[in-house]
PDB file of N, CA and C in Angstrom:
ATOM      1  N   UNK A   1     -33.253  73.853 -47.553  1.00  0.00           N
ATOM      2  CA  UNK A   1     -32.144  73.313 -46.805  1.00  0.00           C
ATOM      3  C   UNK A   1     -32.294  71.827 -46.513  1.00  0.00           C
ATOM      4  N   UNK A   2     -33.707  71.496 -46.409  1.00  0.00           N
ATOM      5  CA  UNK A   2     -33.685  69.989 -46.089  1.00  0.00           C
ATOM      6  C   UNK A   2     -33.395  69.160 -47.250  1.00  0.00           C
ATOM      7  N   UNK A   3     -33.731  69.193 -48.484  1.00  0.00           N
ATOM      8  CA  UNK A   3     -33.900  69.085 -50.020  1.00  0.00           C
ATOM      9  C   UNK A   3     -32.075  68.927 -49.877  1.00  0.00           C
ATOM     10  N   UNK A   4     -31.431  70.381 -49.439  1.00  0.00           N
ATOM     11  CA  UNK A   4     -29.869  69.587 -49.886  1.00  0.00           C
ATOM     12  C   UNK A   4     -29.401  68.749 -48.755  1.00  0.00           C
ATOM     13  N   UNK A   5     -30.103  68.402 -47.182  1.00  0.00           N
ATOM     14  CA  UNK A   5     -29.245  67.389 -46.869  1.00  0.00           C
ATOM     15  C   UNK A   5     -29.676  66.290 -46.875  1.00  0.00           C
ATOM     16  N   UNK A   6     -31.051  66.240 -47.350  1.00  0.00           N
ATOM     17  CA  UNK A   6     -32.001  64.942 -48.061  1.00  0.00           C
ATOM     18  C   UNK A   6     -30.955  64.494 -49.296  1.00  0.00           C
ATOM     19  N   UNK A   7     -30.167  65.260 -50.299  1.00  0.00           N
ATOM     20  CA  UNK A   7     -29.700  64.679 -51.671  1.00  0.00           C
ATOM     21  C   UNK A   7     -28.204  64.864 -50.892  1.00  0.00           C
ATOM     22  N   UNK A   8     -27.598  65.304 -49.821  1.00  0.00           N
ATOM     23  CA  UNK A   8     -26.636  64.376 -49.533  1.00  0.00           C
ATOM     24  C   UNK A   8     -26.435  63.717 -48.920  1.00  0.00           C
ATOM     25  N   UNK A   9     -27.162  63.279 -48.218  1.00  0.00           N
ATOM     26  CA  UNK A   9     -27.604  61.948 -47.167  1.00  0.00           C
ATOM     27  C   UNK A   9     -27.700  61.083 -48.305  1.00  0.00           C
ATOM     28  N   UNK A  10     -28.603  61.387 -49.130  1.00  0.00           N
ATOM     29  CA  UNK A  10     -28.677  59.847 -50.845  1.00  0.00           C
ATOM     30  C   UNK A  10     -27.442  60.034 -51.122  1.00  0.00           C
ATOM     31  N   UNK A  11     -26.866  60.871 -51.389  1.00  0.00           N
ATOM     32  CA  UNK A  11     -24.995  60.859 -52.059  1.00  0.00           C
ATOM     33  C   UNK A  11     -24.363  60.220 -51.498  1.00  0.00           C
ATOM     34  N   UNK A  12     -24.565  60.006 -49.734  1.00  0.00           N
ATOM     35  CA  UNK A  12     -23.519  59.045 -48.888  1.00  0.00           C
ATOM     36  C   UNK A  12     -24.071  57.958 -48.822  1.00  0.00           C
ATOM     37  N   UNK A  13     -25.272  57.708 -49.001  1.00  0.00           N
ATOM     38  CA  UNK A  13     -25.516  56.601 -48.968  1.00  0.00           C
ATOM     39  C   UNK A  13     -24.976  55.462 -50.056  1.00  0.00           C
ATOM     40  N   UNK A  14     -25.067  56.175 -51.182  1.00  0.00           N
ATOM     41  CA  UNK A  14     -24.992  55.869 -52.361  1.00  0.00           C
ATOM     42  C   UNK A  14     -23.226  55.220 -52.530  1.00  0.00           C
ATOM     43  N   UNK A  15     -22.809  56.138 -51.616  1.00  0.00           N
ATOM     44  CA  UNK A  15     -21.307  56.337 -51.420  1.00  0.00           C
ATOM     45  C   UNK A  15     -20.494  54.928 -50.738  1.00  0.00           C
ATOM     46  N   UNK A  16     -21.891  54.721 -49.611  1.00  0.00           N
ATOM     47  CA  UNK A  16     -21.379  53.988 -48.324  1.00  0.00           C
ATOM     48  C   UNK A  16     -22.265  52.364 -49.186  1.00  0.00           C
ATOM     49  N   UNK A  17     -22.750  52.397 -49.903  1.00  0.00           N
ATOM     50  CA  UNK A  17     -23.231  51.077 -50.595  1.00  0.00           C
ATOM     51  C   UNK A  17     -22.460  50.457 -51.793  1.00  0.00           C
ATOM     52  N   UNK A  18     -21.799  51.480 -52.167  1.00  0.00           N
ATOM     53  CA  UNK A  18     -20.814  50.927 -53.251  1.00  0.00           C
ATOM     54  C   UNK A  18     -19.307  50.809 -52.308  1.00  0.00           C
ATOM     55  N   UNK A  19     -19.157  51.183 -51.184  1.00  0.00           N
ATOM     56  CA  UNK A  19     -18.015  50.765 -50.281  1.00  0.00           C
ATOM     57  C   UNK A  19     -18.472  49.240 -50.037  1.00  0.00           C
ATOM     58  N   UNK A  20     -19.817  49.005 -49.456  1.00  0.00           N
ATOM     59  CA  UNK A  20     -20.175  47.707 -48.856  1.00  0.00           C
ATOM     60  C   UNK A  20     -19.691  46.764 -49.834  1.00  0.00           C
ATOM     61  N   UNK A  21     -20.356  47.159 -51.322  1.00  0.00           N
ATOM     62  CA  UNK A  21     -20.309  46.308 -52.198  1.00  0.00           C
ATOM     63  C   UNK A  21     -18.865  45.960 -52.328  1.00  0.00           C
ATOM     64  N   UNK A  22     -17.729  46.746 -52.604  1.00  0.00           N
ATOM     65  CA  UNK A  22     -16.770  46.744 -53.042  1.00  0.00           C
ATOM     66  C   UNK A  22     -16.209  45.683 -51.629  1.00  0.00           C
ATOM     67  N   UNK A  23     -16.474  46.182 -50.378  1.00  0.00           N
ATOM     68  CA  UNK A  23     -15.707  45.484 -49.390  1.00  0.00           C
ATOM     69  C   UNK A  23     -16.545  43.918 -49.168  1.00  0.00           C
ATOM     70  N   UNK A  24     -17.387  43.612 -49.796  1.00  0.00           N
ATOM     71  CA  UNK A  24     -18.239  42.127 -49.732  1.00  0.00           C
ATOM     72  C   UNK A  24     -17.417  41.751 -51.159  1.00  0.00           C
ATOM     73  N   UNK A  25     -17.042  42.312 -52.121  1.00  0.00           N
ATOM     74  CA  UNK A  25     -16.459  41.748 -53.542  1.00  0.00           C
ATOM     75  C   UNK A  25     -14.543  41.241 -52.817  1.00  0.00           C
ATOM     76  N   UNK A  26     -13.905  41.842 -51.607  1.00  0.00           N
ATOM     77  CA  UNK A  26     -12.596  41.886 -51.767  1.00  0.00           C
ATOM     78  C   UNK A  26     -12.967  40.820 -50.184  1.00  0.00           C
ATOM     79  N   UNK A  27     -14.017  41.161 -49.880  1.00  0.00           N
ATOM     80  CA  UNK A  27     -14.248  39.387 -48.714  1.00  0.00           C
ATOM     81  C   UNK A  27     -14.361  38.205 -49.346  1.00  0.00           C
ATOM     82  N   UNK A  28     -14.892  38.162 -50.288  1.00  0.00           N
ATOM     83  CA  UNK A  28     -15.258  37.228 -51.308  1.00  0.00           C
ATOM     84  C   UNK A  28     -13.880  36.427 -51.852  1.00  0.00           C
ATOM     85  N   UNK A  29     -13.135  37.517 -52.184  1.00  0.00           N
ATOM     86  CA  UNK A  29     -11.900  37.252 -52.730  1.00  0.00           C
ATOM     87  C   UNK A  29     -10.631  36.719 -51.744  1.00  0.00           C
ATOM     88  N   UNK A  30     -11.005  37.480 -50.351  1.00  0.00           N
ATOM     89  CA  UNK A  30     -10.510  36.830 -49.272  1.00  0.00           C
ATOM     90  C   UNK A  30     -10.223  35.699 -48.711  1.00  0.00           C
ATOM     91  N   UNK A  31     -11.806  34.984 -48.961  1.00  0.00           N
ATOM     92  CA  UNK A  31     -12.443  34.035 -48.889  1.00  0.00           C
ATOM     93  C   UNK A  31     -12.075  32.621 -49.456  1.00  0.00           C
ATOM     94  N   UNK A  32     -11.754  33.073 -50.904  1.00  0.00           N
ATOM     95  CA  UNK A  32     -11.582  32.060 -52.005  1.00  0.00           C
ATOM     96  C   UNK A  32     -10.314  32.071 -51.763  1.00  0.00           C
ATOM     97  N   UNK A  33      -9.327  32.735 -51.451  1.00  0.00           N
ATOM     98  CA  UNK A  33      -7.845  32.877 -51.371  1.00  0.00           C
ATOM     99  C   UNK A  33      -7.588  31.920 -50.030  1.00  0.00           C
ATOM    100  N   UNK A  34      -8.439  32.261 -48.428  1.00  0.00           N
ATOM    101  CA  UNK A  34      -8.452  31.282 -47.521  1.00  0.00           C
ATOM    102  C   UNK A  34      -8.680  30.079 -48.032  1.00  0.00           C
ATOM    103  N   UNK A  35      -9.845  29.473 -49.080  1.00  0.00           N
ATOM    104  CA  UNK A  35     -10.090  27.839 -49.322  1.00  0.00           C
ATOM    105  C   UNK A  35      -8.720  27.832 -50.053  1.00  0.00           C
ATOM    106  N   UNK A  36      -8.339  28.265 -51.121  1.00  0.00           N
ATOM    107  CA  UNK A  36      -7.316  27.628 -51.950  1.00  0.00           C
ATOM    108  C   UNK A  36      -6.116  27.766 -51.092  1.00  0.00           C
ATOM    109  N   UNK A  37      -5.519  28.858 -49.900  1.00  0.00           N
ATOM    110  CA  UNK A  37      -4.515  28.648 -49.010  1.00  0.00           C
ATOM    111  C   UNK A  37      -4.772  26.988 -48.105  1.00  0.00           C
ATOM    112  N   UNK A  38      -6.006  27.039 -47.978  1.00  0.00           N
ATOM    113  CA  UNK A  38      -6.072  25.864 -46.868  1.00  0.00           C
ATOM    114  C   UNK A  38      -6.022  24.358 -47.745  1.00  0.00           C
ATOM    115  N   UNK A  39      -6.778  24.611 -48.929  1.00  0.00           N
ATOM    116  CA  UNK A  39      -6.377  23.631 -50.008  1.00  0.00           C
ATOM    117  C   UNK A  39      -4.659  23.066 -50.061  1.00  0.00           C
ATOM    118  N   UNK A  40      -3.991  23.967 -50.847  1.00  0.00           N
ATOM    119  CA  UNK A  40      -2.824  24.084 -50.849  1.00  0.00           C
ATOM    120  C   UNK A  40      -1.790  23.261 -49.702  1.00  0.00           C
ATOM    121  N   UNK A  41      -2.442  23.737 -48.132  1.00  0.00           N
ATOM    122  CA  UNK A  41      -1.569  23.269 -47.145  1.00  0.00           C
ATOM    123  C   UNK A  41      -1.804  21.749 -47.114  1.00  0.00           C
ATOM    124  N   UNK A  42      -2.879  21.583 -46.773  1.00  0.00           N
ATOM    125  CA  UNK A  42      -3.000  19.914 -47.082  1.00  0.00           C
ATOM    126  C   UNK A  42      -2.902  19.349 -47.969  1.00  0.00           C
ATOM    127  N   UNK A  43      -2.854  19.850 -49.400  1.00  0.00           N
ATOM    128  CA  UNK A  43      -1.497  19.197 -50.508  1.00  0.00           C
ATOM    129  C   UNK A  43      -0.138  19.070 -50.094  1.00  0.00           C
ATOM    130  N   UNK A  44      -0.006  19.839 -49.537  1.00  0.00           N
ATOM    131  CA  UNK A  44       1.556  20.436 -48.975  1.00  0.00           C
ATOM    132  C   UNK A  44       1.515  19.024 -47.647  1.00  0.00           C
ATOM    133  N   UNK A  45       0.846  18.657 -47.076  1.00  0.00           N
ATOM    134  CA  UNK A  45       0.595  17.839 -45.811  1.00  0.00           C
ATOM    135  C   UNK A  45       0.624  16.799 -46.455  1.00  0.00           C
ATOM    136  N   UNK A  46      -0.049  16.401 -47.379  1.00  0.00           N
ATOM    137  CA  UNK A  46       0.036  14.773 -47.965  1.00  0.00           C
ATOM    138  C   UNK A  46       1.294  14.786 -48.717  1.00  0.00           C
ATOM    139  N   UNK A  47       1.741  16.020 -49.440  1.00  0.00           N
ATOM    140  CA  UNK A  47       2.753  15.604 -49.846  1.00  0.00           C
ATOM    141  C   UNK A  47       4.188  15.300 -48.870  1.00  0.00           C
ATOM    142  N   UNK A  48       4.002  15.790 -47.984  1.00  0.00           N
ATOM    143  CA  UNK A  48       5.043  15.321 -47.132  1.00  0.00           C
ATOM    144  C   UNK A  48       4.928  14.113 -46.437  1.00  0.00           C
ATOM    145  N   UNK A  49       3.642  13.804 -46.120  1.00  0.00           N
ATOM    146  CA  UNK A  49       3.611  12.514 -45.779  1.00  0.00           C
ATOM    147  C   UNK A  49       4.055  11.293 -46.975  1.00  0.00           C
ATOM    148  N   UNK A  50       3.862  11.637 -47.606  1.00  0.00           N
ATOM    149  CA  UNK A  50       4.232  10.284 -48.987  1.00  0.00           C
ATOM    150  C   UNK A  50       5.338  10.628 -48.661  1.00  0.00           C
ATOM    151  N   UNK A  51       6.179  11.528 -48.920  1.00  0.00           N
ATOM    152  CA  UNK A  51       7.682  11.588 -48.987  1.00  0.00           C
ATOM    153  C   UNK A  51       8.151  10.944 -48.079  1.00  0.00           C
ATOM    154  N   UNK A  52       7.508  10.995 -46.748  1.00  0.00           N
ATOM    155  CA  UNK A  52       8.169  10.570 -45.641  1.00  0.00           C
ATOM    156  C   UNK A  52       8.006   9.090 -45.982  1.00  0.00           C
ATOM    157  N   UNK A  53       7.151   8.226 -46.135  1.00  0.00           N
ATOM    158  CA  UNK A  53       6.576   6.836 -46.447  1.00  0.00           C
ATOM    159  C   UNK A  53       7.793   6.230 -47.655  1.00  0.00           C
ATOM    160  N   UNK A  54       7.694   7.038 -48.776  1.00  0.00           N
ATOM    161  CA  UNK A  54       9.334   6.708 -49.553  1.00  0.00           C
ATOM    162  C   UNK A  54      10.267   6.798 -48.838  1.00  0.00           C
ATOM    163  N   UNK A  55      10.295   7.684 -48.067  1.00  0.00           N
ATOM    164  CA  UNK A  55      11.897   8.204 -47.725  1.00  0.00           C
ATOM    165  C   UNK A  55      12.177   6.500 -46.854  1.00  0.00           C
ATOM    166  N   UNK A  56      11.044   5.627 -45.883  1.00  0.00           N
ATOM    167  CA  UNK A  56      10.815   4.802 -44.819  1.00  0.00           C
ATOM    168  C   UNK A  56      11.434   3.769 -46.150  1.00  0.00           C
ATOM    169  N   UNK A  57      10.303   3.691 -47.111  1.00  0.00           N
ATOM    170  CA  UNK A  57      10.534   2.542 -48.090  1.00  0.00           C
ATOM    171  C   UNK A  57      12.146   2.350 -48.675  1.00  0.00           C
ATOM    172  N   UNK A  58      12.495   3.806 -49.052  1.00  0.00           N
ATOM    173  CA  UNK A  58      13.878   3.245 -49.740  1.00  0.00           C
ATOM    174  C   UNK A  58      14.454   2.813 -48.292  1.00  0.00           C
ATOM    175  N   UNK A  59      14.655   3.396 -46.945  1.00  0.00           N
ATOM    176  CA  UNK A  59      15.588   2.793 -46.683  1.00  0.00           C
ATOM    177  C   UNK A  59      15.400   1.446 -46.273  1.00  0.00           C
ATOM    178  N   UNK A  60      14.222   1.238 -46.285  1.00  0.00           N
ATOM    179  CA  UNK A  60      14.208  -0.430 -46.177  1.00  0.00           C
ATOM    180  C   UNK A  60      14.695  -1.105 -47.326  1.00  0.00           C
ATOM    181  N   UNK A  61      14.449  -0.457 -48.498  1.00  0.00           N
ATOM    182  CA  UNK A  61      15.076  -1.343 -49.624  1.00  0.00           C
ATOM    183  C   UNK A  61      16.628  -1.345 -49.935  1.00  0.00           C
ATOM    184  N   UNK A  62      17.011   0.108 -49.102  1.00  0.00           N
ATOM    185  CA  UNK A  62      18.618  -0.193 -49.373  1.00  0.00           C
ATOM    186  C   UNK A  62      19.009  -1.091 -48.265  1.00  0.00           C
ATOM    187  N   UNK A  63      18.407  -1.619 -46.884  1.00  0.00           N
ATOM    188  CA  UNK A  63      18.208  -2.482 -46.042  1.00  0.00           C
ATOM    189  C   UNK A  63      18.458  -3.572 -46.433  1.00  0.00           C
ATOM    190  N   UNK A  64      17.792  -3.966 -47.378  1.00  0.00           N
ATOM    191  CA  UNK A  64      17.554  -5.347 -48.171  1.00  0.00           C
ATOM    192  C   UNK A  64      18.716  -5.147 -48.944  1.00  0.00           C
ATOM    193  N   UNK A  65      19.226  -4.680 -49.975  1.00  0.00           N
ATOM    194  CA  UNK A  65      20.269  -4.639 -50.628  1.00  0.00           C
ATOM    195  C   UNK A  65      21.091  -4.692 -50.108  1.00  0.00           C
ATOM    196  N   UNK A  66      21.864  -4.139 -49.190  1.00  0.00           N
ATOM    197  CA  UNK A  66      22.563  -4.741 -48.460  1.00  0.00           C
ATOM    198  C   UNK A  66      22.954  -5.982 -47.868  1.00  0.00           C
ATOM    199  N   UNK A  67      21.411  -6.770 -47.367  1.00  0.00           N
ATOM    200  CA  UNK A  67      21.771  -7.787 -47.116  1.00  0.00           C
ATOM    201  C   UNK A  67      21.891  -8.583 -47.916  1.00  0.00           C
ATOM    202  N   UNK A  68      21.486  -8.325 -49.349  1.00  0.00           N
ATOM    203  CA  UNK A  68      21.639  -9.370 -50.393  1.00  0.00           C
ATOM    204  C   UNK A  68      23.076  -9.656 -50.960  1.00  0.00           C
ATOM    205  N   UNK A  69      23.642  -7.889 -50.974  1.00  0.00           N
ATOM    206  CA  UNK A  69      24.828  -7.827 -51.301  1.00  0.00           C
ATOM    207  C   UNK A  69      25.885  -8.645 -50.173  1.00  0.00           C
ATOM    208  N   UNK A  70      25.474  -9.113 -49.171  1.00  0.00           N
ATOM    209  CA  UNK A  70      26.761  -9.376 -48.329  1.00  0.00           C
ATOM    210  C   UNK A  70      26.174 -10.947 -48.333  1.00  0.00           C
ATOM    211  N   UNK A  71      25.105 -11.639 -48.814  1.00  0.00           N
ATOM    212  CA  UNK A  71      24.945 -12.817 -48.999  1.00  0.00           C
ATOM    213  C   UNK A  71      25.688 -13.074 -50.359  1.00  0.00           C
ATOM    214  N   UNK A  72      26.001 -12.456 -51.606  1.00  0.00           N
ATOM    215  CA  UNK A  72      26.310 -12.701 -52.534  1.00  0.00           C
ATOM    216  C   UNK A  72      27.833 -12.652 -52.194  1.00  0.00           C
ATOM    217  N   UNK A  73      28.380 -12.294 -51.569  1.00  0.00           N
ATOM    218  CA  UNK A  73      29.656 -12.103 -51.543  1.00  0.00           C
ATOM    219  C   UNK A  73      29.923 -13.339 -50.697  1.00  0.00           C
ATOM    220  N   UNK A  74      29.061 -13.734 -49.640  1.00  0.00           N
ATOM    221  CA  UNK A  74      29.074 -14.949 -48.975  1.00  0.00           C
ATOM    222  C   UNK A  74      29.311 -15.967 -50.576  1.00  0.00           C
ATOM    223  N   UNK A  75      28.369 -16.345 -50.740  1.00  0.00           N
ATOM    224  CA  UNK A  75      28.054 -17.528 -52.037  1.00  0.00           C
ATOM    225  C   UNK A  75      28.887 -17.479 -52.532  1.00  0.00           C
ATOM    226  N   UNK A  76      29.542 -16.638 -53.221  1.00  0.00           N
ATOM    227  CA  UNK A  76      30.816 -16.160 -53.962  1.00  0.00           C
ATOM    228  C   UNK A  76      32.616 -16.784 -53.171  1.00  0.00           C
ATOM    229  N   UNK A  77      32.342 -16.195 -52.113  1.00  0.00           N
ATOM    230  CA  UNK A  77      33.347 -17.017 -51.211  1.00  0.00           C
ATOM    231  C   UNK A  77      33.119 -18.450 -51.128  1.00  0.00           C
ATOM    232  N   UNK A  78      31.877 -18.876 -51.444  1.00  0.00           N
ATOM    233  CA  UNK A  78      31.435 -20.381 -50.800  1.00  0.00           C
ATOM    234  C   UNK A  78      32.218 -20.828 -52.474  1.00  0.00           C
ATOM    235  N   UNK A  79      31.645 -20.564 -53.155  1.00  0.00           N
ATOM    236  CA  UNK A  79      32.055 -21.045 -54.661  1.00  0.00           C
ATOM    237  C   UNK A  79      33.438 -21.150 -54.764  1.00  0.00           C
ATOM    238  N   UNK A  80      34.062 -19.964 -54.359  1.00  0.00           N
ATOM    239  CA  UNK A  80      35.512 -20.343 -55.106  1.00  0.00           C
ATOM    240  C   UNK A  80      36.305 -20.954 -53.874  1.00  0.00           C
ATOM    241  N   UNK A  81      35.444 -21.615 -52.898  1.00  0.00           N
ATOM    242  CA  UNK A  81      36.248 -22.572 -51.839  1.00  0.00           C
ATOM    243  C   UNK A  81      35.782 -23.760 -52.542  1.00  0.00           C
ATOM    244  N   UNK A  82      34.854 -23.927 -53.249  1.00  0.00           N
ATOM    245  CA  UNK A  82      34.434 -25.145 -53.455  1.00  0.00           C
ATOM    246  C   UNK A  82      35.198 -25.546 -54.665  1.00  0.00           C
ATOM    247  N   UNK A  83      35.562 -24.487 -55.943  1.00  0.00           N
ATOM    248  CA  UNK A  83      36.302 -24.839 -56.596  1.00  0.00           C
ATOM    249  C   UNK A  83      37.884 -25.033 -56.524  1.00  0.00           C
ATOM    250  N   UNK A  84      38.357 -24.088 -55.301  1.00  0.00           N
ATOM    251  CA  UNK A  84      39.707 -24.598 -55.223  1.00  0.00           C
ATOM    252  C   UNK A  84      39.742 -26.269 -54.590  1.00  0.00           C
ATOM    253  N   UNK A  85      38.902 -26.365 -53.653  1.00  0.00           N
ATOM    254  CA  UNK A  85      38.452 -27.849 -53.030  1.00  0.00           C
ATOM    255  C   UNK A  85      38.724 -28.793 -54.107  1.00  0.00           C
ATOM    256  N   UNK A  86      37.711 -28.263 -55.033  1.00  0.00           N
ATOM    257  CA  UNK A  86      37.397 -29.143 -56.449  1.00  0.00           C
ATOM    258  C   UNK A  86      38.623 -29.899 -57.147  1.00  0.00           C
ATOM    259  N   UNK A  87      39.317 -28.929 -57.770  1.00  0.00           N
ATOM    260  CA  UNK A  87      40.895 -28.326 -58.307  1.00  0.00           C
ATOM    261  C   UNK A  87      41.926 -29.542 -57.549  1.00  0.00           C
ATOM    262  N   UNK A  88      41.839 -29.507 -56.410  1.00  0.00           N
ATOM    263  CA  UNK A  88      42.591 -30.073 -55.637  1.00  0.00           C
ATOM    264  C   UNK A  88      42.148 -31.608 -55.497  1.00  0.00           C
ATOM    265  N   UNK A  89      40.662 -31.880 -55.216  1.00  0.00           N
ATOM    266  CA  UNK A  89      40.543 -33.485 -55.620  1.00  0.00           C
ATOM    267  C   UNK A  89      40.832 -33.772 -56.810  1.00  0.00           C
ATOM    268  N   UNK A  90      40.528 -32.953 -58.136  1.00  0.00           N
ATOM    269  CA  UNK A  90      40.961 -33.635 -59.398  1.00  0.00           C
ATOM    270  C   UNK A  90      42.582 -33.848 -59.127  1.00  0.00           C
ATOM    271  N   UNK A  91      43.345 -32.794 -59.097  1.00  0.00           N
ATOM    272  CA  UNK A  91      44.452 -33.209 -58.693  1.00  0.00           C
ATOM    273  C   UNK A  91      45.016 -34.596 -58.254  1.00  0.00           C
ATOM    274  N   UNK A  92      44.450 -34.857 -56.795  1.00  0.00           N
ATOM    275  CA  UNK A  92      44.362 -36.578 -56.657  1.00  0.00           C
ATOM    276  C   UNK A  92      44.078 -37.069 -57.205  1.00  0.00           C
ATOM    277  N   UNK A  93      42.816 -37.037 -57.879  1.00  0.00           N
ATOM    278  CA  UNK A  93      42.133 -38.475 -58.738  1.00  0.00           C
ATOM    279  C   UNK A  93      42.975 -38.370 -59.830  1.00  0.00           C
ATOM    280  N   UNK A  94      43.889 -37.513 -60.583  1.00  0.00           N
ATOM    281  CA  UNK A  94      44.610 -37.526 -61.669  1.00  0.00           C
ATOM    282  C   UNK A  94      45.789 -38.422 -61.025  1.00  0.00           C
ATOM    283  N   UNK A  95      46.448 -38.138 -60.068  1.00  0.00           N
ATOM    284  CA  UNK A  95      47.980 -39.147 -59.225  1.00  0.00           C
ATOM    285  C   UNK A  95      47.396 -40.061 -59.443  1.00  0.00           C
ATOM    286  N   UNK A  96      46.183 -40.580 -58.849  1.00  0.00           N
ATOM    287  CA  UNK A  96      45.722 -41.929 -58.586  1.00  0.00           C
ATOM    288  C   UNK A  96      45.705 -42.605 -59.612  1.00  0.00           C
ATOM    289  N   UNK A  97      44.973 -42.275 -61.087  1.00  0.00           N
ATOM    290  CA  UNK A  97      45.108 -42.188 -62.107  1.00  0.00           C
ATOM    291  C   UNK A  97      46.092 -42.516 -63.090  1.00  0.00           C
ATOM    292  N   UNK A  98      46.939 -41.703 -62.845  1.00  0.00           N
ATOM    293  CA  UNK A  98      48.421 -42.012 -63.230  1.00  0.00           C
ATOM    294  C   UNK A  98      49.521 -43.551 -62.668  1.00  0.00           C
ATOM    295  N   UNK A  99      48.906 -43.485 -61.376  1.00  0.00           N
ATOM    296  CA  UNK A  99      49.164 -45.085 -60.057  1.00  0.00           C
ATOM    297  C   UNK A  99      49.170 -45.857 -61.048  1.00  0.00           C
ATOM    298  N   UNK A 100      47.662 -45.923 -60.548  1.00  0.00           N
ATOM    299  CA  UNK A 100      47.064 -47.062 -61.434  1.00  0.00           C
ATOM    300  C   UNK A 100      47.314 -47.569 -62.920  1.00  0.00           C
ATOM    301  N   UNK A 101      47.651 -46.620 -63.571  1.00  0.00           N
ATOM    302  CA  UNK A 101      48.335 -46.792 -65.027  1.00  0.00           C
ATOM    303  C   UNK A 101      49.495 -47.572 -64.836  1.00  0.00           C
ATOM    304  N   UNK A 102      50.230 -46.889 -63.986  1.00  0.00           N
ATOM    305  CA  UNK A 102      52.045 -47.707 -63.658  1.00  0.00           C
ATOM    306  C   UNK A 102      51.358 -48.490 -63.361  1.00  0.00           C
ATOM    307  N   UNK A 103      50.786 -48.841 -62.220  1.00  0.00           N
ATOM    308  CA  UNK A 103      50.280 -50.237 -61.695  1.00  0.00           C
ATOM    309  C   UNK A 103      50.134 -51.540 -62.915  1.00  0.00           C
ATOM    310  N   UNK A 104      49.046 -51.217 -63.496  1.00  0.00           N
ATOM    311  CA  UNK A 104      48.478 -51.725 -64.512  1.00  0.00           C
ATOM    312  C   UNK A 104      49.843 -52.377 -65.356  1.00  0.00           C
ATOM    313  N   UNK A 105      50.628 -51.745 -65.816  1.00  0.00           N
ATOM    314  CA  UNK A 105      51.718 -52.025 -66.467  1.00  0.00           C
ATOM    315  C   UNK A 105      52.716 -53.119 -65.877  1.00  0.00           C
TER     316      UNK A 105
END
């Protein structure tokens, strides 16, 4: 009688060591799944931080575009005041021009 609970005491043991093993193989796996989850998040963390840093950059650059665009439209106004200006002294200096011709005569 001792002989069979001597060989099933080894049977559970045997039983309860390939559980250990199996449950140290699926900790293991646990394990590696926690580093690459925690990996992952702080990819996930920097990547949002860059995004946020672009997201800052474009709008400073559409910032700037803007103001370039409403300086160009300035210059643009400045120009075609300067050429109607222009337009209009040739105008005179052509009368004067013409004066002076009668004059001359």
């Amino acid at each position: 009688r001792l002989e069979v609970q001597l060989e099933e005491a080894r049977g559970k043991t045997q039983e309860m060591e390939k559980e250990l093993e199996q449950l140290q193989e699926a900790n293991q796996g646990a394990a590696t799944m926690a580093s690459k989850m925690k990996e992952l998040e702080s990819n996930n963390a920097q990547l949002i931080q860059e995004g946020e840093k672009l997201m800052e950059s474009k709008q400073s650059f559409e910032a700037t575009i803007r103001g370039l665009r409403k300086v160009i439209k300035e210059k643009e106004k400045e120009i075609k005041d300067m050429q109607e200006a222009k337009a209009a002294e040739d105008i005179k200096v052509k009368a004067y021009e013409e004066r002076l011709e009668v004059a001359a005569k």
